[in-house]
N, C-alpha and C. Protein backbone atom coordinates (compact mmCIF):
# COMPACT_ATOMS: atom_id res chain seq x y z
N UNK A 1 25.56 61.85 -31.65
CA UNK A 1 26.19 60.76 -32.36
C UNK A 1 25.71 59.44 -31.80
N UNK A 2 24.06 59.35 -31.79
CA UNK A 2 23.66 58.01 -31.80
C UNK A 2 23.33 57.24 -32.40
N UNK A 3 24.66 55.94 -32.55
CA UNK A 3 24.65 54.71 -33.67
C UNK A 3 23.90 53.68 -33.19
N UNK A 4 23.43 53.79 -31.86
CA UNK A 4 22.91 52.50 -31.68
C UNK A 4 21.24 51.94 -31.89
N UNK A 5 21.29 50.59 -32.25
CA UNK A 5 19.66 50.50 -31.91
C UNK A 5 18.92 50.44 -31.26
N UNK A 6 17.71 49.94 -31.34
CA UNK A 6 17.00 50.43 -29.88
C UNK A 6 17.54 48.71 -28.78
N UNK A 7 17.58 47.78 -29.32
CA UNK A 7 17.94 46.66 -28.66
C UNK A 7 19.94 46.68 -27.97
N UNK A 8 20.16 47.70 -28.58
CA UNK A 8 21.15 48.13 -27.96
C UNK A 8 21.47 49.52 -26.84
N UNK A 9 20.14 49.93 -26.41
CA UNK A 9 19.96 50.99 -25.89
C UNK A 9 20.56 50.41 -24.51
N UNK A 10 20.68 51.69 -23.46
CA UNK A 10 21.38 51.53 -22.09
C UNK A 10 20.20 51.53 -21.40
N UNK A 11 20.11 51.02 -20.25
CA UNK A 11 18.75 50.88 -19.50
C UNK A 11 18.78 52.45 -18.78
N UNK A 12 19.57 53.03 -18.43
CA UNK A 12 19.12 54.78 -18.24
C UNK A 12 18.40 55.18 -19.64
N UNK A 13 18.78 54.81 -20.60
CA UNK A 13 18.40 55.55 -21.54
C UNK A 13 16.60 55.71 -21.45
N UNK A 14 15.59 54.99 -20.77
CA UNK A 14 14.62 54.59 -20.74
C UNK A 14 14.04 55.77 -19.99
N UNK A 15 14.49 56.33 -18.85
CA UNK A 15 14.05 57.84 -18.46
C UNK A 15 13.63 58.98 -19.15
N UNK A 16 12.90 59.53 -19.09
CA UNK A 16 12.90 60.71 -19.24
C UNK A 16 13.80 61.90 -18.70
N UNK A 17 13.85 61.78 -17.32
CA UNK A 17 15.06 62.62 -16.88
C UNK A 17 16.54 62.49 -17.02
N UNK A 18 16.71 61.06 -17.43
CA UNK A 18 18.35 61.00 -18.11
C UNK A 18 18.29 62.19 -19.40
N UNK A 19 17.21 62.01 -20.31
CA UNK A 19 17.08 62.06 -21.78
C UNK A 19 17.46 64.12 -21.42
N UNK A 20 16.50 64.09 -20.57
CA UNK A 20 16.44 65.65 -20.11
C UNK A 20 17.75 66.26 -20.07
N UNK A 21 18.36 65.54 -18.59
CA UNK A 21 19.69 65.81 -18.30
C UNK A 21 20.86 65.91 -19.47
N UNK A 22 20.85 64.54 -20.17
CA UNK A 22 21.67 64.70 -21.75
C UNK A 22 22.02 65.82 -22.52
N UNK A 23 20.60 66.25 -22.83
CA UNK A 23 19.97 67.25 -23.79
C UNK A 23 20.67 68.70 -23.06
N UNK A 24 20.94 68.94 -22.02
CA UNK A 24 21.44 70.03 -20.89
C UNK A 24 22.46 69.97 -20.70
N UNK A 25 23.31 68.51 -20.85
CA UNK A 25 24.86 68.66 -20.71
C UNK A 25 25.37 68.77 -21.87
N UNK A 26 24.48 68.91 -23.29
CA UNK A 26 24.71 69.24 -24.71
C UNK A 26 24.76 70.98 -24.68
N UNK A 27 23.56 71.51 -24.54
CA UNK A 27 23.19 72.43 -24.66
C UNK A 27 24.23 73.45 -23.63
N UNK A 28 25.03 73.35 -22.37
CA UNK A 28 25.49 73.37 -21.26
C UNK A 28 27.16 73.54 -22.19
N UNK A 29 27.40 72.77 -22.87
CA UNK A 29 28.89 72.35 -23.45
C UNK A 29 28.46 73.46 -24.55
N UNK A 30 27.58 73.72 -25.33
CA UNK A 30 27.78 74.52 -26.11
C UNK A 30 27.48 75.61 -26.06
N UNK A 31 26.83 76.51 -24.76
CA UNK A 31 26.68 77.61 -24.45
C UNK A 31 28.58 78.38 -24.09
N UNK A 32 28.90 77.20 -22.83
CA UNK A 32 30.41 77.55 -22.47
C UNK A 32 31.50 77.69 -23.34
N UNK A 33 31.52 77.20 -24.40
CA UNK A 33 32.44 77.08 -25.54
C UNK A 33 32.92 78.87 -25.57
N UNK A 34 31.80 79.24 -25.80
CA UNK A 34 32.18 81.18 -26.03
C UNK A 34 32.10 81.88 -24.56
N UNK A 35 32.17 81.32 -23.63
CA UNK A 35 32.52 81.85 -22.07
C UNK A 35 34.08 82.56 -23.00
N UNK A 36 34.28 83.62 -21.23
CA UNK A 36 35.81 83.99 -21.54
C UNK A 36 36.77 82.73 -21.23
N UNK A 37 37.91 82.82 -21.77
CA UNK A 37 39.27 81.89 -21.93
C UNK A 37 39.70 81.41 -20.32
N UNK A 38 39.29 82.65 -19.56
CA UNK A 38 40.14 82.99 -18.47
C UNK A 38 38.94 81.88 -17.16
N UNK A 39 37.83 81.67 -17.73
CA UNK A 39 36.99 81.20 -16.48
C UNK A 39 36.29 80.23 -17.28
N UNK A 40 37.81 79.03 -18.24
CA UNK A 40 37.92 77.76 -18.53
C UNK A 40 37.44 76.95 -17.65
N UNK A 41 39.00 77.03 -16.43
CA UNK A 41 39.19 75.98 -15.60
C UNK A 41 38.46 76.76 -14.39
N UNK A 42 37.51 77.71 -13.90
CA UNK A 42 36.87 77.77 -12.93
C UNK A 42 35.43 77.25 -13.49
N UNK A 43 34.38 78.66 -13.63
CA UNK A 43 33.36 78.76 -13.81
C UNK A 43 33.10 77.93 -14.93
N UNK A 44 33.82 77.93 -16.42
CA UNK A 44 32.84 77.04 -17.14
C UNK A 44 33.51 75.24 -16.95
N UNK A 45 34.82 75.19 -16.04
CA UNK A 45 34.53 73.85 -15.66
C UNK A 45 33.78 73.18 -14.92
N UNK A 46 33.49 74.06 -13.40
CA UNK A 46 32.46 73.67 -12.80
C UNK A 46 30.78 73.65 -13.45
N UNK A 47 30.40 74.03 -14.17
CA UNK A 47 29.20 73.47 -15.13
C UNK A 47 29.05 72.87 -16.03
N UNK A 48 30.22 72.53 -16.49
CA UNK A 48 30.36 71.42 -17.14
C UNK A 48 30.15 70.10 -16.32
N UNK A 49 30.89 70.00 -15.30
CA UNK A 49 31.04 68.93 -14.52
C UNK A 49 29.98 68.66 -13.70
N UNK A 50 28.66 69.60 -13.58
CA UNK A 50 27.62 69.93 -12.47
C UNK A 50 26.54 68.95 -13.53
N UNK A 51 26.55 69.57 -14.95
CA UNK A 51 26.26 68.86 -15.64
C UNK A 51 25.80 67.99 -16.11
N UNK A 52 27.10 67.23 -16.28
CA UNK A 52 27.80 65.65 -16.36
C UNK A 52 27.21 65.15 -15.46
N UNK A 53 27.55 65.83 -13.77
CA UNK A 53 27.46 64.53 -13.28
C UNK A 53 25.45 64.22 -12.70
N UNK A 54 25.24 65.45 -13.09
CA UNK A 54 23.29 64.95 -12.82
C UNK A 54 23.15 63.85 -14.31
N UNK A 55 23.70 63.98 -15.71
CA UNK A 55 23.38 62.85 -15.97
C UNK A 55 24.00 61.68 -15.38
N UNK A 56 24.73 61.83 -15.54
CA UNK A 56 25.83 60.53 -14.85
C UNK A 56 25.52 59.48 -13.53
N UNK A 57 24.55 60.48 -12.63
CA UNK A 57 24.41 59.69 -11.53
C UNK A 57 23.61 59.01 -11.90
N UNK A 58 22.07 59.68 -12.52
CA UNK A 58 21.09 58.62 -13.79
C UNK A 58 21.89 57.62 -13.56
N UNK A 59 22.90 57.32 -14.60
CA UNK A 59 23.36 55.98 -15.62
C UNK A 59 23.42 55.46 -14.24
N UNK A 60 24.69 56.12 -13.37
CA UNK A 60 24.95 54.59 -12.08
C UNK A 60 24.17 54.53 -11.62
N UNK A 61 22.91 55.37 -11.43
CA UNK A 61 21.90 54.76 -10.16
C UNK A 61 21.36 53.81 -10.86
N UNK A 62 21.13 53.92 -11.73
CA UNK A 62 20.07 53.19 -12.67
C UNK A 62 20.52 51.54 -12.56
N UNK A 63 21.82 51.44 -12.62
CA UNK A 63 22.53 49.84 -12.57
C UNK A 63 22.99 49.49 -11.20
N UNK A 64 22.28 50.25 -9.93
CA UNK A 64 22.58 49.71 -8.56
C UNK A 64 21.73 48.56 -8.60
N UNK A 65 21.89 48.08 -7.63
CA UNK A 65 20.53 47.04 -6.87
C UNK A 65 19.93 47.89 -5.89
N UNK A 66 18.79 48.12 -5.77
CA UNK A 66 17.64 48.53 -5.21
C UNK A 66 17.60 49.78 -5.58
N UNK A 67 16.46 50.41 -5.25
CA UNK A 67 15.53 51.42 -5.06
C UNK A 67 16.37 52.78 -4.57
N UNK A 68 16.64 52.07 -3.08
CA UNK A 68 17.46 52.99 -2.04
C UNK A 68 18.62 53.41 -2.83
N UNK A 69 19.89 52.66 -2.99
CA UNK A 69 20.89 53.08 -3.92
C UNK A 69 20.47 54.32 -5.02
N UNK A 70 18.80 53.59 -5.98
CA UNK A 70 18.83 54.72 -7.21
C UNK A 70 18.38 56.10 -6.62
N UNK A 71 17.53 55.73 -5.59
CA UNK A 71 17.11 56.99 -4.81
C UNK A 71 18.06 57.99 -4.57
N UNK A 72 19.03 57.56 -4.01
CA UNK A 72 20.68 58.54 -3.28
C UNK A 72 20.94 59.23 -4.16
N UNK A 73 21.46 58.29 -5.60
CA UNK A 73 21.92 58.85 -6.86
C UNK A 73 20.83 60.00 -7.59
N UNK A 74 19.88 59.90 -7.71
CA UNK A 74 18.85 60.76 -8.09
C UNK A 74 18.70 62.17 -7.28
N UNK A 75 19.05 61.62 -5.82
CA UNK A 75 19.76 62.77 -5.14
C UNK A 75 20.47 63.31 -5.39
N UNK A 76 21.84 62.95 -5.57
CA UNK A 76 22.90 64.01 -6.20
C UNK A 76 22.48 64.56 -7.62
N UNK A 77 21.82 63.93 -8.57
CA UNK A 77 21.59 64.60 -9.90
C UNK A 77 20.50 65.51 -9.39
N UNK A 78 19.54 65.71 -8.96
CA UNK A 78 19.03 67.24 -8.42
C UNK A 78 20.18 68.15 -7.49
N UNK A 79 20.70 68.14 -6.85
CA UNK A 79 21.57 68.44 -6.54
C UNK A 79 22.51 69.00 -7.22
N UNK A 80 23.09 68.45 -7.95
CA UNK A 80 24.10 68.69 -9.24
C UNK A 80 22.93 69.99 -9.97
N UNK A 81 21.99 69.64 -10.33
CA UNK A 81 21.21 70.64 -11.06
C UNK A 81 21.00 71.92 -10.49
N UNK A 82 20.85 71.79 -8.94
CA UNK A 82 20.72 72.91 -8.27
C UNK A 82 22.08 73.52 -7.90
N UNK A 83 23.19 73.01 -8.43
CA UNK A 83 24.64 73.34 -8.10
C UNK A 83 24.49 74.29 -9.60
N UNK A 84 24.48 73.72 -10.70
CA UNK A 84 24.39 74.03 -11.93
C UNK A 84 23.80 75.60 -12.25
N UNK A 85 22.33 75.78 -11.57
CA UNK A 85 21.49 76.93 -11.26
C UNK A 85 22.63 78.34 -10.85
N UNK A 86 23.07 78.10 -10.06
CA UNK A 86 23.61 79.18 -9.11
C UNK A 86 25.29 79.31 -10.10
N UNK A 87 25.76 78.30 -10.66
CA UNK A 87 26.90 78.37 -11.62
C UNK A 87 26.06 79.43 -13.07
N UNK A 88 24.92 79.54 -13.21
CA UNK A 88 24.48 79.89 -14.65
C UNK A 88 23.72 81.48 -14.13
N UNK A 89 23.65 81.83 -12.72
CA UNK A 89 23.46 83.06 -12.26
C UNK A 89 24.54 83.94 -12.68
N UNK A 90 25.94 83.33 -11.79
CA UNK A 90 26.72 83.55 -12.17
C UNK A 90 27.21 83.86 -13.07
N UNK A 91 26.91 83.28 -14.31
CA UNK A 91 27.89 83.60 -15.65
C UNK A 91 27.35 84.82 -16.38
N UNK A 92 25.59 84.75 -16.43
CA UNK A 92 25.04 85.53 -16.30
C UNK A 92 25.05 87.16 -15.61
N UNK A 93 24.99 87.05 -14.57
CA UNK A 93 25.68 88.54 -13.37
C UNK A 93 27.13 89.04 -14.26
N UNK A 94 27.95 87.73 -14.24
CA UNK A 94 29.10 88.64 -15.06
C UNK A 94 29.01 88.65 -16.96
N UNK A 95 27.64 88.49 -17.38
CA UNK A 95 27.63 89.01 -18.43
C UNK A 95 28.44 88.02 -19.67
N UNK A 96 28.11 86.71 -18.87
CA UNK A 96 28.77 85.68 -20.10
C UNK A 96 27.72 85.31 -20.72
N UNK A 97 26.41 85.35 -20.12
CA UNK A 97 25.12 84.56 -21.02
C UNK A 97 24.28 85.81 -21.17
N UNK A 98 23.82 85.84 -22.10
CA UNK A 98 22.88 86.99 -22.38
C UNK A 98 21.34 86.74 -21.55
N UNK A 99 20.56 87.19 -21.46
CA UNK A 99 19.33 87.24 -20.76
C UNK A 99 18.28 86.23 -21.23
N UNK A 100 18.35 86.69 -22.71
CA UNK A 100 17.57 85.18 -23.22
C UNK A 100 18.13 83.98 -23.59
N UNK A 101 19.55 83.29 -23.14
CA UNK A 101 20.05 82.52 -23.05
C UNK A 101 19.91 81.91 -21.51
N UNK A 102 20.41 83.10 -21.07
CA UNK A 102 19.94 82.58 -19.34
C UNK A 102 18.70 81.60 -19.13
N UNK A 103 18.10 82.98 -19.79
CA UNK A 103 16.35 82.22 -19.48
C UNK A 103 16.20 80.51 -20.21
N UNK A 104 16.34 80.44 -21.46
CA UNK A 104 16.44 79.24 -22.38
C UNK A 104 16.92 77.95 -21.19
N UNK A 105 18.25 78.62 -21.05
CA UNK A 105 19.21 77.27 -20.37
C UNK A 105 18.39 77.38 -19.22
N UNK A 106 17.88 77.88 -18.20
CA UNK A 106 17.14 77.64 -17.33
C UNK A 106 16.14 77.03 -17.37
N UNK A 107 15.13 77.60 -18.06
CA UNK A 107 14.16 76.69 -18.48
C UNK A 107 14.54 74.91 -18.90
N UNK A 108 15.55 75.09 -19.12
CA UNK A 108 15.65 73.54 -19.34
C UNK A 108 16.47 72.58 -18.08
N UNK A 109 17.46 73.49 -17.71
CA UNK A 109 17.64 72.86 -16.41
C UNK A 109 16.20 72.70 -15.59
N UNK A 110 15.31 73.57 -15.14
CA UNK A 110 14.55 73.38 -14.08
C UNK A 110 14.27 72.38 -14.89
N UNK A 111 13.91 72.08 -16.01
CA UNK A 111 12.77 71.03 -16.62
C UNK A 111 13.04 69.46 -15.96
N UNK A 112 14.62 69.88 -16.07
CA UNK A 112 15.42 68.28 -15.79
C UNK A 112 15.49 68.00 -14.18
N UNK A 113 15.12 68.94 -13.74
CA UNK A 113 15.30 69.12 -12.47
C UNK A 113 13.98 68.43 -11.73
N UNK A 114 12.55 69.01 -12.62
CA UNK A 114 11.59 68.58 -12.35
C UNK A 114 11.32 66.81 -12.70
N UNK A 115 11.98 66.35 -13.76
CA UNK A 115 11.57 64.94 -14.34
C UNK A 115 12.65 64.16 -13.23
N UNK A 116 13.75 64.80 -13.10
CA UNK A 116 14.55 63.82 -12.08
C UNK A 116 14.21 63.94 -10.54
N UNK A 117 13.37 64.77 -10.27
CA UNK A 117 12.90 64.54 -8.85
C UNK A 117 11.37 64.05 -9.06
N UNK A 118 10.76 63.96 -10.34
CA UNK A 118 9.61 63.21 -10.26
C UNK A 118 9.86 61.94 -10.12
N UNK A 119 11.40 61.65 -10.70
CA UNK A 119 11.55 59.65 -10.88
C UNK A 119 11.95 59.08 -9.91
N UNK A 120 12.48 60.11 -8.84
CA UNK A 120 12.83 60.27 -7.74
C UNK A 120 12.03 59.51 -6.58
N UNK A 121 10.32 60.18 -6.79
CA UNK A 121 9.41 59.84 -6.44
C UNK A 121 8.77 58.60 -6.52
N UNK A 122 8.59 58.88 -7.98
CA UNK A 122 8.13 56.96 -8.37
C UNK A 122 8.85 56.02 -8.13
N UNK A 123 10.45 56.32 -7.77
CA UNK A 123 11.18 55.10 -7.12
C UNK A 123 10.67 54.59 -5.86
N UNK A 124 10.73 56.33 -4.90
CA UNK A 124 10.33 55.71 -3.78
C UNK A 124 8.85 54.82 -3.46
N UNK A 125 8.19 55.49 -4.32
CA UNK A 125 6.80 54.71 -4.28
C UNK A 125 6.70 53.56 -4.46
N UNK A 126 7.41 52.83 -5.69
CA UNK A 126 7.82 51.64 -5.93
C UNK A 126 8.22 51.06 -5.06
N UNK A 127 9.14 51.42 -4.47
CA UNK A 127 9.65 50.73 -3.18
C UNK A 127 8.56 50.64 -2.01
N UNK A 128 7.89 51.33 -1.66
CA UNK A 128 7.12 51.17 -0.65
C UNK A 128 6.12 50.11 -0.75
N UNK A 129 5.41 50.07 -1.76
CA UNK A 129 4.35 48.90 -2.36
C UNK A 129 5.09 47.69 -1.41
């Protein structure tokens, strides 16, 4: 549900690894929907929220002042992703995601995993110059 234009865009929005992350806390919300009832408020809250918050740190790092600050934050969103990983083993082992769902949603987490520790990089590089 995006109304806005591009002169109204958010300055995260400009990443690639926000865009990634997004696309995963979409895909993430609508895999869990058909989880069991009973592993709401455990398992499919904690990936929901693992989620959320690798995009999320994006947005705030993105509006710190400096480098260092976005760096930290970019930290926790790999982090969060690699929290996310071991939540989607899980659901998996007990037979909430099927095998080629597993695989799918994986494949796209690592993806986000990879673009947010590449920007990760080019921050720090930036900074070093």
């Amino acid at each position: 549900m995006t109304t806005e234009s591009a002169s109204d865009a958010k300055p995260y929005e400009r990443f690639q690894a926000w865009g990634a992350c997004h696309q995963l806390v979409l895909e993430i919300f609508r895999l869990t929907v058909h989880w069991p009832r009973e592993a709401r408020y455990g398992l499919t809250g904690q990936a929901r929220r693992a989620a959320l918050s690798a995009a999320a740190n994006i947005c705030e790092g993105s509006a710190r002042r400096g480098s260092r600050e976005f760096r930290r934050f970019l930290d926790l969103s790999v982090g969060s992703l690699s929290e996310l990983s071991y939540y989607l083993r899980v659901a998996g082992d007990l037979g909430y995601l099927t095998r080629s769902d597993f695989t799918e949603i994986e494949i796209h987490r690592d993806h986000a995993s990879r673009l947010t520790w590449g920007l990760y990089e080019a921050v720090a590089r930036r900074a070093r110059r």
